[in-house]
Every structure is written in structure tokens, then in C-alpha cells.
Protein backbone atom coordinates (compact mmCIF):
# COMPACT_ATOMS: atom_id res chain seq x y z
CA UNK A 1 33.85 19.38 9.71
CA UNK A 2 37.03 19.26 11.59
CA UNK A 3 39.54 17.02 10.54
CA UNK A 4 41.27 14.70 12.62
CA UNK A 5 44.08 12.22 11.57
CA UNK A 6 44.41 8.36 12.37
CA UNK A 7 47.82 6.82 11.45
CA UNK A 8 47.48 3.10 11.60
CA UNK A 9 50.45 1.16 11.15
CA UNK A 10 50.68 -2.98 12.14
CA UNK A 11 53.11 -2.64 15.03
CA UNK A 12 55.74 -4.69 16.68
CA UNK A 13 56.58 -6.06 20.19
CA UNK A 14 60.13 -3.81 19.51
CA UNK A 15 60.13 -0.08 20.93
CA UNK A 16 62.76 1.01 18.46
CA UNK A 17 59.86 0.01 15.81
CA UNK A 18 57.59 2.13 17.18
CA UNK A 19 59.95 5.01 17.65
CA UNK A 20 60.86 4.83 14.22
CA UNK A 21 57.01 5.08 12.74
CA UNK A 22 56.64 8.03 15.82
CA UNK A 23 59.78 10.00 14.49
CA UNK A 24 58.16 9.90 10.88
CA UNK A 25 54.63 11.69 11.76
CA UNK A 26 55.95 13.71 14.64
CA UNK A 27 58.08 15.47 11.29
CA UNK A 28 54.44 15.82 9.53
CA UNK A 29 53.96 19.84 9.22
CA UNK A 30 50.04 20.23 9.23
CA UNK A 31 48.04 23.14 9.41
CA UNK A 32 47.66 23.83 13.11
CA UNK A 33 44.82 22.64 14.85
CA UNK A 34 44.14 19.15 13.23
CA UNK A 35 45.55 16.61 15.58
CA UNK A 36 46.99 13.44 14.40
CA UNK A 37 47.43 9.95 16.39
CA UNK A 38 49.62 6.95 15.36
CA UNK A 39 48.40 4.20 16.61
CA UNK A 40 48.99 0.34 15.97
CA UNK A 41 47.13 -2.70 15.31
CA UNK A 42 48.84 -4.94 17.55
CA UNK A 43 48.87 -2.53 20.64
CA UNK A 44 46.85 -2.46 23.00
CA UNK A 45 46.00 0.18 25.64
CA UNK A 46 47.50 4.18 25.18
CA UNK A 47 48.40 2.94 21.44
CA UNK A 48 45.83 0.85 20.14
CA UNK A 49 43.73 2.12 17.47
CA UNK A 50 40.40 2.30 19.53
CA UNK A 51 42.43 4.77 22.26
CA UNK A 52 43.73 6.78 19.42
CA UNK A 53 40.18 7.10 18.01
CA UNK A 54 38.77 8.08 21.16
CA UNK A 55 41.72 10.90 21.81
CA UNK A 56 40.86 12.91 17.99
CA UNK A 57 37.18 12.72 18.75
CA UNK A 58 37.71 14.19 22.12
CA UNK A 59 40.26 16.70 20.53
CA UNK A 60 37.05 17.89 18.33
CA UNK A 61 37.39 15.78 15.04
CA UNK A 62 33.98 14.63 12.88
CA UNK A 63 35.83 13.90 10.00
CA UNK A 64 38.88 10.99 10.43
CA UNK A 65 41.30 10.53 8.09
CA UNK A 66 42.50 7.56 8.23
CA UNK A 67 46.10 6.46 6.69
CA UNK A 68 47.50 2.92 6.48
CA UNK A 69 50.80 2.59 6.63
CA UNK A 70 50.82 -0.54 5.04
CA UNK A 71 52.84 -1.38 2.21
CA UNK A 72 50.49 -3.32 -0.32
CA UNK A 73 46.61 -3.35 -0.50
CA UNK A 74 47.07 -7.25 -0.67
CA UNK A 75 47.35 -7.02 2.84
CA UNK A 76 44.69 -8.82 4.80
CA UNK A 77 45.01 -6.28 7.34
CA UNK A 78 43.54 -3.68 4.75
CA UNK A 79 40.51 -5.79 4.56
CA UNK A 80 40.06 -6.12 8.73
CA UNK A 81 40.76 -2.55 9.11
CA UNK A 82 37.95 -1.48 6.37
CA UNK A 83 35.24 -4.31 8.43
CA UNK A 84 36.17 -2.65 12.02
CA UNK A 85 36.23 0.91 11.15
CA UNK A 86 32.86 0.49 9.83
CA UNK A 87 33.39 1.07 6.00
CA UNK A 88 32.02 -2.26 4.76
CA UNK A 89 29.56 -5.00 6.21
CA UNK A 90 31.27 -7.55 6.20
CA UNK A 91 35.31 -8.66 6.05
CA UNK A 92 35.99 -10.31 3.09
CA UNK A 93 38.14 -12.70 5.48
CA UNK A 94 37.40 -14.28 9.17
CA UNK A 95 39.04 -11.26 12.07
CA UNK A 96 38.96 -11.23 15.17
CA UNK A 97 39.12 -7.12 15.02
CA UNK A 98 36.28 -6.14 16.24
CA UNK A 99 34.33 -2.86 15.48
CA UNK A 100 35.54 -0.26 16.85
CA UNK A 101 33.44 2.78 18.52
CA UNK A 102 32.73 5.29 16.56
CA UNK A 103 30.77 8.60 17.77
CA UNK A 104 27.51 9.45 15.72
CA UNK A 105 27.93 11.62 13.09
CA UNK A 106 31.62 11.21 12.99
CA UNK A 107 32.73 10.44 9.02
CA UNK A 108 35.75 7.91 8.14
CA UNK A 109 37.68 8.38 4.92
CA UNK A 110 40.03 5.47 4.51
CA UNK A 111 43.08 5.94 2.75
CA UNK A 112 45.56 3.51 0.04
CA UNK A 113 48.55 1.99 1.28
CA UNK A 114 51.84 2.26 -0.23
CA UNK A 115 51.85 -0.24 -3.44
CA UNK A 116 53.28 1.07 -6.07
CA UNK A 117 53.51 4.94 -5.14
CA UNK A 118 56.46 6.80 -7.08
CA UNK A 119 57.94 7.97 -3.66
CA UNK A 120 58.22 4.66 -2.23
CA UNK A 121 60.27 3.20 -5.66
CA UNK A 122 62.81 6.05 -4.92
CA UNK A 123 62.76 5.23 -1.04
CA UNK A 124 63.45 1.49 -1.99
CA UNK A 125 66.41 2.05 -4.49
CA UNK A 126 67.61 5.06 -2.01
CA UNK A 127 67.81 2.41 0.91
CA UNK A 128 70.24 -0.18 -1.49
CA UNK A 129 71.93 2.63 -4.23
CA UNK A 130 74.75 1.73 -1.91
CA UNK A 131 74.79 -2.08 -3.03
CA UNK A 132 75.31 -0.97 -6.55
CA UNK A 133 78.31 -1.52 -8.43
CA UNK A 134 77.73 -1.84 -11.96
CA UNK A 135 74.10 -1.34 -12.86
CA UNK A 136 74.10 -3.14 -16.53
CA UNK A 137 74.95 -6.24 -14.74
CA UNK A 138 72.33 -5.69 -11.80
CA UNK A 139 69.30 -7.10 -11.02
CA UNK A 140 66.98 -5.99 -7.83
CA UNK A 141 64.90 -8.25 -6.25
CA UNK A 142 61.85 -6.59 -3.77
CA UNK A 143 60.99 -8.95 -1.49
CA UNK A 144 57.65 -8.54 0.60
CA UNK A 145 55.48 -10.48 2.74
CA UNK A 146 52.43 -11.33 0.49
CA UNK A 147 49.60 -13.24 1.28
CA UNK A 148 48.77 -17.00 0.18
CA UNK A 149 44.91 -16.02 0.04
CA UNK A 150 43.28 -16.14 -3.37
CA UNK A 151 41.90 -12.14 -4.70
CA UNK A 152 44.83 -10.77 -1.84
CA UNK A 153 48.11 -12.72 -3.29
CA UNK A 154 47.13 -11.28 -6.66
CA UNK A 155 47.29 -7.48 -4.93
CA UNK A 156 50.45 -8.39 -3.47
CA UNK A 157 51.92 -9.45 -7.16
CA UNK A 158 50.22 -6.61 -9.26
CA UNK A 159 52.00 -3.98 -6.63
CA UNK A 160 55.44 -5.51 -6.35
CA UNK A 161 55.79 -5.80 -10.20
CA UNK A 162 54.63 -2.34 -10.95
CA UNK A 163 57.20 -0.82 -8.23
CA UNK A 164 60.07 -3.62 -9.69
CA UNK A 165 59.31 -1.40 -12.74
CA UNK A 166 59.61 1.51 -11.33
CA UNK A 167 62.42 0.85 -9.08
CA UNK A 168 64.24 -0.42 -12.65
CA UNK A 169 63.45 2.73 -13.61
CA UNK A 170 65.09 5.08 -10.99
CA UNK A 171 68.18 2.93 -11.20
CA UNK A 172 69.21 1.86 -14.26
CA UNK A 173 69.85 -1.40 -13.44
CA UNK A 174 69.18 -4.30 -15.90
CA UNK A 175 66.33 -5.52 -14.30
CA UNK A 176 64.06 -5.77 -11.16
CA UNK A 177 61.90 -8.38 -10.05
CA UNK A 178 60.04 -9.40 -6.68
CA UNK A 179 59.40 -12.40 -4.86
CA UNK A 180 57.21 -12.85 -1.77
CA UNK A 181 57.84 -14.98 1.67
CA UNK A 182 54.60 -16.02 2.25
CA UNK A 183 54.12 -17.84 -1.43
CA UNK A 184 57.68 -19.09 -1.26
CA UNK A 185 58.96 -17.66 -4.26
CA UNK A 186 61.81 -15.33 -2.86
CA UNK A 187 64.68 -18.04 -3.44
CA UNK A 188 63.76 -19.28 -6.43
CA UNK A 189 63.60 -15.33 -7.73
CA UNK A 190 66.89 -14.82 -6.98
CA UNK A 191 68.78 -18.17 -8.02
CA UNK A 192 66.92 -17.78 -11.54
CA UNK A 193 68.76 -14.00 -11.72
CA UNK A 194 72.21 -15.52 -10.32
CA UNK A 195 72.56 -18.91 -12.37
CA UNK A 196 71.65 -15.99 -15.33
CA UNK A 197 74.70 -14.09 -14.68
CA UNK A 198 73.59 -11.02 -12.92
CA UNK A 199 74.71 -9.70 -9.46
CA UNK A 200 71.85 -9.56 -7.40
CA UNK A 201 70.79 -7.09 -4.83
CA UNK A 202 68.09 -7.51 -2.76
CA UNK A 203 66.11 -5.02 -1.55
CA UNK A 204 63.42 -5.75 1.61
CA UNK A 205 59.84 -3.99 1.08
CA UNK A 206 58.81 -4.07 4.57
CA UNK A 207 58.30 -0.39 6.89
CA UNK A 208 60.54 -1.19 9.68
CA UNK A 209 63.90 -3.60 10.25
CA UNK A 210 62.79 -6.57 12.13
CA UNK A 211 62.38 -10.21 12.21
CA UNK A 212 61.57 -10.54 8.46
CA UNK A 213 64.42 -8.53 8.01
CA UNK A 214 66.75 -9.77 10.12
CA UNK A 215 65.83 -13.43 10.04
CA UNK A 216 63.58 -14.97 8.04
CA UNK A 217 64.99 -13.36 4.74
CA UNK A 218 68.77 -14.15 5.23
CA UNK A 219 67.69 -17.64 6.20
CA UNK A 220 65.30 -17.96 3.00
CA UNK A 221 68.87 -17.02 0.63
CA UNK A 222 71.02 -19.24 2.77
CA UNK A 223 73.71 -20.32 0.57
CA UNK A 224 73.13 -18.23 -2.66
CA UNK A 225 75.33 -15.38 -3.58
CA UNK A 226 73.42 -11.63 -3.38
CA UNK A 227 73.66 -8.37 -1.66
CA UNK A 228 71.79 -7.31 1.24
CA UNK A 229 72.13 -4.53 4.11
CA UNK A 230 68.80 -5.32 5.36
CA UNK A 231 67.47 -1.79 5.64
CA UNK A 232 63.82 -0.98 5.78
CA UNK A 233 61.85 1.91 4.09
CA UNK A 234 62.01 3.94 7.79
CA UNK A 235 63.94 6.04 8.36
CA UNK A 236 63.17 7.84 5.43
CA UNK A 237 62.06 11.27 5.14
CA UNK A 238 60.09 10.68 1.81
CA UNK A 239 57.93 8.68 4.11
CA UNK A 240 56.69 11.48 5.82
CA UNK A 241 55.94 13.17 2.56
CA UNK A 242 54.11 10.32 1.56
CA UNK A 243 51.72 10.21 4.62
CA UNK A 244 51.28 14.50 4.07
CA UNK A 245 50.48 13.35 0.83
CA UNK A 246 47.51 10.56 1.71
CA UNK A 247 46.50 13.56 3.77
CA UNK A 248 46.15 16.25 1.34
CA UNK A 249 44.76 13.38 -0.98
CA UNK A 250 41.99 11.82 1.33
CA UNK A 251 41.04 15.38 2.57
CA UNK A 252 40.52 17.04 -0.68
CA UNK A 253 38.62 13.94 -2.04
């Protein structure tokens, strides 16, 4: 069956976003003749999902391979995605995501998001190694988005501490934790490592700088002391090795 593959990420209002998520699959070296698509879930039009569906079927693909660039599988998004793409009956959540048309006799093979994947530890301590100082007095904090619903939130936490672990790992620091915006615990993850002693450096899990980044996390730490540069996981070129990798992983499955 010829392959075809379907890069979904979540998208963003911001063309420099987009470009960035662009740049890292245009760099994907696959064996010629399988086309690839990124497409987004909050685009409509040339770069929704349903037109990049549409373009690898008509390019000849029965057999999409799907990868979502997502960064935990406590995303609700992962849930929506699996409902509209037709690989369960029923989302475990309301969506408004429809289903999405799908030729006859054309097979989907979904694959994991990011979590706690070894490349994307060393992509997060690569993107704040530059924060670092003196690592026996460190601590990292991961901060991500997380979810406040009940089965997802606990996705979100099993992830983030398993990469904290990781990341602790890579680094050498004295510790690394996590916190996530949407249950509120980001502050109070950080104070607790400050008013302990340590120098904190804080380290955003999100794929792309933007208003999380920018915004909502600085405003979340107002007034306690921590580093920050704000950088995302893209650009990265690990990233691209990680998406070859879902690839090669999905396909030979």
C-alpha cells in the first residue's frame, strides 16, 4: 500500500509559528515518492487537516500515517483527532471536529505524541543548558499546558514527571520537577524549589514560542526569582528526527 504522511500539529493565528513547524518537516529526508503534508488543527482552507488529507490521497496514498505533533497524550486534542479520523466511535470528550472524509479502502495508523520521548528530554535541557550555572544547586521546572479533565490531567502528570526525570538526568542538576497552567500548579512548583534554596530555571514544554510563552507564563511567576529565556522545543533539529522516527515506527508496526 503506498504510504502517505499526515503531520498534524494544533496551529496558531502567528505565521512565524507555522513557518517554524514547516521548516522542521520540509528537513525530513524520506524515501522518495511518499509525500508528506503538515497540516493544522486550527486552519482552515489550503492547511487544514481535511485539505491535507485530500492532497496524499490524490498523490496515491492508501495507507496514512498520521503523526501528532503534540507534546503529551493528555491532550484533549489526541482524543478529537482519534474520533474524527475515524479510529474510535466515539470521543471520549464533547468536539466539535467533525469526521473527516476518508476514501474507501484508505488505512489510518495514528501515531504517539511527544511525552516522555528521550529526544525531547535532550531538546528541553538543550533549549535552557544556557541558564545553567551551577547544576548541584539547580532545579528545572517543565512547565506545560495540561488539562483540568479527570483520565487526561493524569496523562499530562505521568508524562511531565517521567521527562523531569529524564531531563534531571541529561543535566545533572539537583532536581527537576513540572507544574502545569491549566491545574494552577506552576507557581506554587517553583516558590516550593526557591524558599528551598535552589536556583530555579524554568524550562517551557510547549512546540512553538507564543502566547503561553510569552505571556501567560511570565505573568503566572510574577514576582518570584527564576530563570527563563522563553524558548520553545522548535527550532530544533532533534525534532525532525523525532517525527522520521514516528515514521519509521508507525510504518514498520
Amino acid at each position: 500500500m503506498q504510504p502517505g504522511v499526515l503531520i498534524i500539529s494544533h496551529g496558531s493565528p502567528d505565521d512565524a509559528w507555522i513557518k517554524l513547524v514547516d521548516d522542521a518537516v520540509a528537513a525530513l529526508k524520506l524515501p522518495t515518492g511518499i509525500p508528506v503534508e503538515a497540516s493544522f488543527l486550527e486552519a482552515e482552507g489550503e492547511r487544514g487537516i481535511q485539505s491535507g488529507i485530500d492532497r496524499l490521497e490524490a498523490a496515491g496514498a492508501a495507507d496514512l500515517v498520521v503523526v501528532p505533533l503534540f507534546v503529551s497524550s493528555g491532550s484533549t486534542h489526541m482524543d478529537e483527532l482519534c474520533y474524527a479520523l475515524g479510529l474510535k466511535p466515539e470521543p471520549e470528550l464533547t468536539t466539535d471536529l467533525a469526521r473527516f472524509r476518508i476514501g474507501a479502502g484508505v488505512r489510518v495508523r495514528f501515531g504517539t505524541p511527544m511525552d516522555d520521548d528521550p529526544r525531547i528530554a535532550h531538546m528541553v535541557w538543550d533549549k535552557v543548558r544556557g541558564l545553567s550555572r551551577d547544576p548541584d544547586r539547580e532545579v528545572v521546572v517543565l512547565v506545560g499546558h495540561g488539562s483540568g479533565h479527570d483520565g487526561f490531567r493524569q496523562r499530562w502528570e505521568a508524562g511531565m514527571a517521567s521527562l523531569a526525570a529524564s531531563v534531571q538526568a541529561i543535566s545533572g542538576v539537583a532536581a527537576a520537577d513540572y507544574g502545569l497552567l491549566r491545574t494552577d500548579t506552576v507557581r506554587e512548583k517553583v516558590a516550593e524549589w526557591v524558599n528551598k534554596g535552589y536556583e530555579v530555571i524554568v524550562a517551557p514544554l510547549f512546540l512553538s514560542a507564543g502566547y503561553f510563552t510569552k505571556q501567560v507564563i511570565p505573568s503566572r511567576l510574577e514576582g518570584l526569582t527564576y530563570r527563563y529565556n522563553g524558548e520553545a522545543l522548535l527550532p530544533h533539529p532533534e525534532l525532525t528526527d523525532w517525527i522520521r522516527d514516528q515514521i519509521s515506527n508507525i510504518m514498520d508496526r
